[in-house]
Protein backbone atom coordinates (compact mmCIF):
# COMPACT_ATOMS: atom_id res chain seq x y z
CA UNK A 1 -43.93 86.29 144.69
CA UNK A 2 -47.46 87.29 144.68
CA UNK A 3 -49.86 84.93 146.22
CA UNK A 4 -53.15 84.13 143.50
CA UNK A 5 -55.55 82.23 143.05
CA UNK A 6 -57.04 82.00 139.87
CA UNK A 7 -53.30 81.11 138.44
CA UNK A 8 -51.67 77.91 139.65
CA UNK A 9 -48.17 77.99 137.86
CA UNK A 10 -46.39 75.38 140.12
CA UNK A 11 -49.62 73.00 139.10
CA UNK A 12 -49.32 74.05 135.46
CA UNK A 13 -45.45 73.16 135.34
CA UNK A 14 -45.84 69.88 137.22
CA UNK A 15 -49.03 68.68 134.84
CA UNK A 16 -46.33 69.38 132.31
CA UNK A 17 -44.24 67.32 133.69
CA UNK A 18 -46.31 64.32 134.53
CA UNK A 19 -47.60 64.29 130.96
CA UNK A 20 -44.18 63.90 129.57
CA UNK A 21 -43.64 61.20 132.21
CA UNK A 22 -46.55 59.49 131.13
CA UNK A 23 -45.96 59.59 127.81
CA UNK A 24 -42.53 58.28 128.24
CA UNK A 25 -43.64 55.57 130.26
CA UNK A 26 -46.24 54.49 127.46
CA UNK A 27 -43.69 54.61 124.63
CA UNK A 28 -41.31 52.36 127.02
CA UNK A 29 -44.50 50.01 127.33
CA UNK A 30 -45.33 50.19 123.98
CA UNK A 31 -41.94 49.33 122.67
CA UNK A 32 -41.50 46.51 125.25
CA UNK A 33 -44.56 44.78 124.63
CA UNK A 34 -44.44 44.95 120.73
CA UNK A 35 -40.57 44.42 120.32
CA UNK A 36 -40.01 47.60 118.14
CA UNK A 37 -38.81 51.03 118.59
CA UNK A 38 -40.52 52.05 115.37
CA UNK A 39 -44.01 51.59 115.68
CA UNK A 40 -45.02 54.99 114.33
CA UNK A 41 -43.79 57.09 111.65
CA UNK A 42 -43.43 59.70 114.15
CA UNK A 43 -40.72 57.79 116.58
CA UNK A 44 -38.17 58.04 113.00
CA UNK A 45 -40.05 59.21 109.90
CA UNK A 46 -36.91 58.21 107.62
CA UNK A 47 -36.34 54.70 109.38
CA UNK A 48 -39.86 53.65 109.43
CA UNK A 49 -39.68 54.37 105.46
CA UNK A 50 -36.43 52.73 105.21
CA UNK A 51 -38.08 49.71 106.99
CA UNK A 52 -40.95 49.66 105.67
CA UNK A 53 -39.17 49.11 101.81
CA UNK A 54 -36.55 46.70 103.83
CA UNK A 55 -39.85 44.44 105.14
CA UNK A 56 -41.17 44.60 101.64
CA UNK A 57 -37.85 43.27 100.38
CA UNK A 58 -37.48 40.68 102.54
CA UNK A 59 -41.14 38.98 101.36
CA UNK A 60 -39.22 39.55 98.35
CA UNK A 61 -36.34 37.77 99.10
CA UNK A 62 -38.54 34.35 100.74
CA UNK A 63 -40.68 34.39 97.69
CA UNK A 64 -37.32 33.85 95.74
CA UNK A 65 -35.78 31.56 97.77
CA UNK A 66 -39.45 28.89 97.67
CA UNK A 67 -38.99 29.85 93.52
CA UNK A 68 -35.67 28.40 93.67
CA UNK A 69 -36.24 25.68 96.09
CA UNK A 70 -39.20 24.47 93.77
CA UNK A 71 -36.86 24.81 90.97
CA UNK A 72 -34.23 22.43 92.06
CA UNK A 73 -37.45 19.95 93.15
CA UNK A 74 -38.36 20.05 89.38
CA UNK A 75 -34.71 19.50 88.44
CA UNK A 76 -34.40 17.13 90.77
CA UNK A 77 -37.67 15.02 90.10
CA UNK A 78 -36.74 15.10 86.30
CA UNK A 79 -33.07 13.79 86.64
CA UNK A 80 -34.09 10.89 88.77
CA UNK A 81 -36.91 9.92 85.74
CA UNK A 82 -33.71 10.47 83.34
CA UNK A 83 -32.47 8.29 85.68
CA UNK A 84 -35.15 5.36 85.32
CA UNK A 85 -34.79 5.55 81.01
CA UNK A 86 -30.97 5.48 81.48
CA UNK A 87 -31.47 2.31 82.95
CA UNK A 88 -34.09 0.92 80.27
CA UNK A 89 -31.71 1.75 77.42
CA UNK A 90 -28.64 0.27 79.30
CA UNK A 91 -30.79 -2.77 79.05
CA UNK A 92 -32.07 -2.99 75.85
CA UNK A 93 -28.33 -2.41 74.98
CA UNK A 94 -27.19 -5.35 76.55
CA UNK A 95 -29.88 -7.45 75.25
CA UNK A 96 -29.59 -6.20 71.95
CA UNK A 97 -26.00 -7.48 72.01
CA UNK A 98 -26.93 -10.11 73.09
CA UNK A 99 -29.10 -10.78 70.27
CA UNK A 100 -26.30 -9.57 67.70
CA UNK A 101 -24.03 -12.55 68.74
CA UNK A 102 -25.62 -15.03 66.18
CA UNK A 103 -25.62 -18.06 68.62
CA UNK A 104 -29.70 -17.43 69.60
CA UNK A 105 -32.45 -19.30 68.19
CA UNK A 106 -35.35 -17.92 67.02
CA UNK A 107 -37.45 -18.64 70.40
CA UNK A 108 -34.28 -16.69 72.47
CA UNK A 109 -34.63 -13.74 69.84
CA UNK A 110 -38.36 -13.64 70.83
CA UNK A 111 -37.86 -13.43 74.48
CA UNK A 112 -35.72 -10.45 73.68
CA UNK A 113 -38.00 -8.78 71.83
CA UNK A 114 -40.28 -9.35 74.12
CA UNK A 115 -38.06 -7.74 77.08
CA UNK A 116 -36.99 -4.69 74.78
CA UNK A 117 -40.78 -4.31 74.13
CA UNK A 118 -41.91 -4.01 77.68
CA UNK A 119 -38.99 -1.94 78.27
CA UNK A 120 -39.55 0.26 75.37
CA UNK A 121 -43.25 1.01 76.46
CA UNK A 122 -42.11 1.73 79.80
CA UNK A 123 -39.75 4.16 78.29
CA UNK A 124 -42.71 6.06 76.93
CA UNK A 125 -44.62 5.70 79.87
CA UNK A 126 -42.22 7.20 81.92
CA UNK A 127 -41.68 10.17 79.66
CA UNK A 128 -45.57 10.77 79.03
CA UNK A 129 -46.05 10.36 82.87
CA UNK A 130 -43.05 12.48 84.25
CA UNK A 131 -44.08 16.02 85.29
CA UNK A 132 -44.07 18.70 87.94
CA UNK A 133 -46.33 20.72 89.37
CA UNK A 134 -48.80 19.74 86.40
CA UNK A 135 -45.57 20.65 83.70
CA UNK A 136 -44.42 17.72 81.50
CA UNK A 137 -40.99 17.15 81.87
CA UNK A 138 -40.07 14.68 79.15
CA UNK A 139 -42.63 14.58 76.69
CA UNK A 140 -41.74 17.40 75.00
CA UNK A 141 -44.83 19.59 75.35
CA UNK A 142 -44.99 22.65 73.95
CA UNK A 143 -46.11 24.37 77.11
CA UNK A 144 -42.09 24.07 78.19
CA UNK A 145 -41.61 24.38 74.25
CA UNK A 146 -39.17 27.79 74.93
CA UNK A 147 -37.79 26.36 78.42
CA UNK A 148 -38.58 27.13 81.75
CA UNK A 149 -37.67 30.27 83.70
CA UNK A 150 -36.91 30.32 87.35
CA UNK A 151 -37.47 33.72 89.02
CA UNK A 152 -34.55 33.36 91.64
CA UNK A 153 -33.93 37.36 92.37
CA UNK A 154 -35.93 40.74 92.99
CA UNK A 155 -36.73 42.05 89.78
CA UNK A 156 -37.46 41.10 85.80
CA UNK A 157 -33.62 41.28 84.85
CA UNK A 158 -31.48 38.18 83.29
CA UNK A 159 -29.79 38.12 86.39
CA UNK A 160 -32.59 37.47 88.48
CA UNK A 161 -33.59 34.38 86.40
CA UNK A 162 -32.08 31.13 85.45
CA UNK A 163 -33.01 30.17 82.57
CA UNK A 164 -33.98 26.41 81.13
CA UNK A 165 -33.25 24.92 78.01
CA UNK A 166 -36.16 23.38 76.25
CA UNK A 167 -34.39 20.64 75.45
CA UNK A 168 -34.24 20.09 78.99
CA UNK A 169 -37.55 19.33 78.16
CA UNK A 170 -37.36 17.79 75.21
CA UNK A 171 -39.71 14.56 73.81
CA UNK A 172 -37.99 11.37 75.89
CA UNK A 173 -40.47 8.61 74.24
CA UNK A 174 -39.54 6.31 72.27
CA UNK A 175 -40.66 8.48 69.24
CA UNK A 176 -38.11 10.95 70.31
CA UNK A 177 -35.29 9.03 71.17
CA UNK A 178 -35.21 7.22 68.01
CA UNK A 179 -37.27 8.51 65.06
CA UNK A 180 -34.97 11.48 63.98
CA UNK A 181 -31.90 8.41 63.61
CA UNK A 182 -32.91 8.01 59.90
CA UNK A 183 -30.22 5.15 59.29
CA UNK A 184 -31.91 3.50 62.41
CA UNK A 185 -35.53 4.09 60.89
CA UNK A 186 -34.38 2.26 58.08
CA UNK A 187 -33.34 -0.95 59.87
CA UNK A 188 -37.05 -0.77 61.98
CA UNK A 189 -38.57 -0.74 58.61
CA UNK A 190 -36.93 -3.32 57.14
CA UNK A 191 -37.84 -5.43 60.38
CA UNK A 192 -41.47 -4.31 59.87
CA UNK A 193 -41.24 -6.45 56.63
CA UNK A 194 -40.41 -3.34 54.72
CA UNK A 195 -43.30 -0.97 55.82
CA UNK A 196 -42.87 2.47 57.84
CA UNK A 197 -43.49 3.11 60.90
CA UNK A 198 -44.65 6.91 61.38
CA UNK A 199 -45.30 6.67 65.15
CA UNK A 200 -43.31 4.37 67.31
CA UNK A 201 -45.23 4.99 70.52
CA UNK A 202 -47.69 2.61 69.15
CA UNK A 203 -47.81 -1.25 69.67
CA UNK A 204 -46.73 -1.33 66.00
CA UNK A 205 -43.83 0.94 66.85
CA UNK A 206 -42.55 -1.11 69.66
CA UNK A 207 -42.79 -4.20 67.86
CA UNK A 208 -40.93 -3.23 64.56
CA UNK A 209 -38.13 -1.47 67.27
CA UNK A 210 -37.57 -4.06 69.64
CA UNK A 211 -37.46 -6.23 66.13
CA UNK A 212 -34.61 -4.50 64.91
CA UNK A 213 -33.07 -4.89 68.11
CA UNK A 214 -33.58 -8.33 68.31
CA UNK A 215 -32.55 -9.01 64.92
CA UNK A 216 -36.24 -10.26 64.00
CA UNK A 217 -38.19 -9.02 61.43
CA UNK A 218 -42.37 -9.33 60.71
CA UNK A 219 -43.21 -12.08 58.29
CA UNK A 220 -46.93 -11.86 57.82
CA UNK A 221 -48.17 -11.90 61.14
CA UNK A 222 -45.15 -13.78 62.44
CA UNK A 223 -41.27 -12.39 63.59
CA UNK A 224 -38.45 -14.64 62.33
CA UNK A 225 -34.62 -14.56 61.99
CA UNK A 226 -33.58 -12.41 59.81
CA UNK A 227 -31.17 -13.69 57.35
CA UNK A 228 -28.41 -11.41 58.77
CA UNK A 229 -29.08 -11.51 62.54
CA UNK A 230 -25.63 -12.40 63.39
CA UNK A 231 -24.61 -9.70 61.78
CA UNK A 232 -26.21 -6.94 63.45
CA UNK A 233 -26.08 -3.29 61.46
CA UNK A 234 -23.82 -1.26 63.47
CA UNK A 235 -26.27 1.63 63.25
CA UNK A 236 -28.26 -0.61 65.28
CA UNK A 237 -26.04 -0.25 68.05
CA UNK A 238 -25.62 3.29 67.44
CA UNK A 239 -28.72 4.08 67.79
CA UNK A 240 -29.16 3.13 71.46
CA UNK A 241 -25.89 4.45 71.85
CA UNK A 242 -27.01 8.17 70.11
CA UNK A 243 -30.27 7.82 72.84
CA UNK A 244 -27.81 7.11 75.62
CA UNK A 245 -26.13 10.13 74.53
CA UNK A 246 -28.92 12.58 74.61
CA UNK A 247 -30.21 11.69 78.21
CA UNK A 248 -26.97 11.81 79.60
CA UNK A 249 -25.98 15.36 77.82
CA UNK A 250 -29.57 16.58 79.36
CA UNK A 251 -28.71 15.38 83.18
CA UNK A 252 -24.92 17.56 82.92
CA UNK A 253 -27.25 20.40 81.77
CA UNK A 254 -29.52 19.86 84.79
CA UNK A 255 -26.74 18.72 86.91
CA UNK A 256 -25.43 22.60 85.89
CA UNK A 257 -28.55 24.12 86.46
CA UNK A 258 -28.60 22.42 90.20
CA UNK A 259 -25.51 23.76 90.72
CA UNK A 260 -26.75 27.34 89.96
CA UNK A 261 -30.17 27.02 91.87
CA UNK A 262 -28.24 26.04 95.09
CA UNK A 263 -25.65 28.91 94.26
CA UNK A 264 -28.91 31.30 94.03
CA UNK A 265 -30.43 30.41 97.20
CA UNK A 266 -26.90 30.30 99.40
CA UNK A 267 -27.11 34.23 97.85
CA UNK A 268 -30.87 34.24 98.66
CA UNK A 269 -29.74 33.19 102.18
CA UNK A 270 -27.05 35.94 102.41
CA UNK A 271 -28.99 38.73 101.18
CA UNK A 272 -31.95 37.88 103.99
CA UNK A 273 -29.38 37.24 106.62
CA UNK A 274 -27.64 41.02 106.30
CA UNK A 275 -30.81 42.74 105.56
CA UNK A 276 -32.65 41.04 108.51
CA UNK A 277 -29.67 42.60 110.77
CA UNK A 278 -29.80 45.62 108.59
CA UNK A 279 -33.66 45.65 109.32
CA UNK A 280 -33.08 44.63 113.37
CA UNK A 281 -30.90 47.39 114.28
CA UNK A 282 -33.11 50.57 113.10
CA UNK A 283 -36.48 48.75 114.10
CA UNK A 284 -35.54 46.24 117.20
CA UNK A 285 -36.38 47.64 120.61
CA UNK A 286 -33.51 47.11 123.30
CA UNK A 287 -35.29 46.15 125.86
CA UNK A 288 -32.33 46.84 128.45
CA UNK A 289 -32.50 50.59 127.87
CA UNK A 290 -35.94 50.41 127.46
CA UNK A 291 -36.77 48.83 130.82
CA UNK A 292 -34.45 51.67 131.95
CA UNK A 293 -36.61 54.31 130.21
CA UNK A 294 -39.43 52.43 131.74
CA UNK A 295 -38.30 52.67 135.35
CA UNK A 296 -37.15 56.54 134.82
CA UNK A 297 -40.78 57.30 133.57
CA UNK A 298 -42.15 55.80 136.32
CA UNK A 299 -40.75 57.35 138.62
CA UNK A 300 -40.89 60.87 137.55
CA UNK A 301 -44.96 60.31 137.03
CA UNK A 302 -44.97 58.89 140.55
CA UNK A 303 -43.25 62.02 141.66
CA UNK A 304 -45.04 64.57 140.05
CA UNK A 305 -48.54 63.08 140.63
CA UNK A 306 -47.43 63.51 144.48
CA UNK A 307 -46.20 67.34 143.87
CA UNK A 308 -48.99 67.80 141.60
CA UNK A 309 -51.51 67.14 144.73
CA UNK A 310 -49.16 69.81 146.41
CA UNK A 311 -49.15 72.03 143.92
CA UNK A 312 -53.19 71.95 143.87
CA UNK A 313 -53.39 72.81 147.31
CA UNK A 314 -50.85 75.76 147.12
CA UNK A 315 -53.40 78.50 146.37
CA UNK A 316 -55.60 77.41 149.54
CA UNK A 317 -52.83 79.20 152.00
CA UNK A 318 -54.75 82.37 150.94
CA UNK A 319 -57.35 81.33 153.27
CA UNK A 320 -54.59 81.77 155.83
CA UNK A 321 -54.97 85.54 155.27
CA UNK A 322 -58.79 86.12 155.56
């Protein structure tokens, strides 16, 4: 082989060499110290793509699961209120029975009207007051007038959204409990001394209702026996009863509709769990192999930056033959 000097091949193929050592040895570092084997479209254009629609999923998928999370807190905060009236009409039940037996003087009927008031306020209260996240629960606003939809999946679809009932939602007062129970709305007038009552979530309202449930009735400006208050209308009754009814038919719905958030985010849970493993194995760096990689590249640039300081030097033995 001729011996030159403006051409240093064996320098040329070792440079070679120690830049694709060094450049191994940086990819090792960089994967190490970041976690990832994809850190560049370059290292797997197809995977990064594939992860990069798998990352945006998974924000996805977390922004579902808090939706349905924050659903079954408003289901939740609006049974246990259901709860509270449930208890208030049980109540007024029994002391409207009470009331109906015929052996309670007038100033016993007025205590009870005066318990079935309070608790007929706080019924309204309750229902007025009840909300989440600024939505009215019970007072039948008509903000929740078509229901309430909870985004629990990826896309616009039915089956990425539970869907709930308005009258979920439905007015709880007093007013809406009892004011569509015409036969009952006759007895309240007749204890209002024969004049109607258009709103009953008015002091008016309460007293004519917890009238007729006491089996009292307005007399001028005064609430006496009336004539048949052992003899309690059945409708009377009924009426509590029908109430009773309706809040208990709306916690099974929302009992339901618990059921199906929790099923939603178990699925939520599923779907992150897979993809996450899904996502770890085309992104996720093994660091065993690449500590390997690391030690290989190491060594190789160690090695060629020593040859390459040989290989520099090789054109100097043709001072040897001036």
């Amino acid at each position: 082989m001729a011996v030159v000097i403006k051409t240093n091949l064996e320098s040329m193929i070792v440079q070679k060499n120690l830049n694709s050592a060094t450049n191994s040895l940086n990819t090792a570092i960089e994967r190490m110290s970041t976690g990832y084997k994809l850190n560049h479209a370059s290292d797997n254009a197809a995977n990064y793509s594939i992860s990069n629609s798998w990352i945006t999923k998974l924000g996805s998928l977390d922004i579902a699961t808090e939706n349905a999370s924050m659903g079954k807190d408003l289901l939740s905060t609006s049974e246990e209120n259901y709860g509270l009236l449930t208890g208030h009409l049980q109540r007024i039940r029994d002391l409207t029975e009470q009331a109906a037996n015929g052996t309670y003087g007038s100033a016993s009927l007025k205590a009870i009207q005066s318990e079935i008031k309070s608790r007929l306020e706080e019924i309204t209260r309750i229902a007025k007051s009840a909300e989440f996240n600024d939505i009215s629960l019970m007072s039948g606003s008509s903000f929740v007038a078509n229901g309430i939809n909870l985004q629990v999946g990826l896309s616009a679809a039915d089956d990425s959204i539970i869907k709930l009932s308005s009258t979920l939602f439905s007015d709880a007062t007093v007013n809406g409990l009892f004011k569509s129970d015409s036969a009952f709305m006759t007895i309240v007038t007749a204890a209002n001394g024969g004049t109607a009552i258009s709103d009953l979530n008015t002091d008016d309202g309460y007293n004519a209702v917890s009238g007729a449930f006491s089996g009292l009735k307005k007399s001028g400006d005064k609430w006496i026996i009336q004539k048949d208050a052992g003899k309690m209308p059945k409708d009377t009754l009924a009426a509590i009863d029908s109430a009773l009814t309706d809040i208990s038919n709306r916690v099974t719905t929302l009992g339901s509709a618990q059921n199906r958030v929790d099923s939603a985010i178990s699925s939520l849970g599923v779907q992150t769990q897979n993809l996450t493993a899904s996502l770890s194995t085309i992104r996720d760096a093994d660091v065993a192999k690449e500590s390997s990689a690391y030690i290989q590249s190491q060594i190789l640039q160690q090695a060629s930056a020593t040859l390459l300081a040989t290989a520099n030097q090789a054109p100097s033995i043709a001072l040897s033959l001036i």
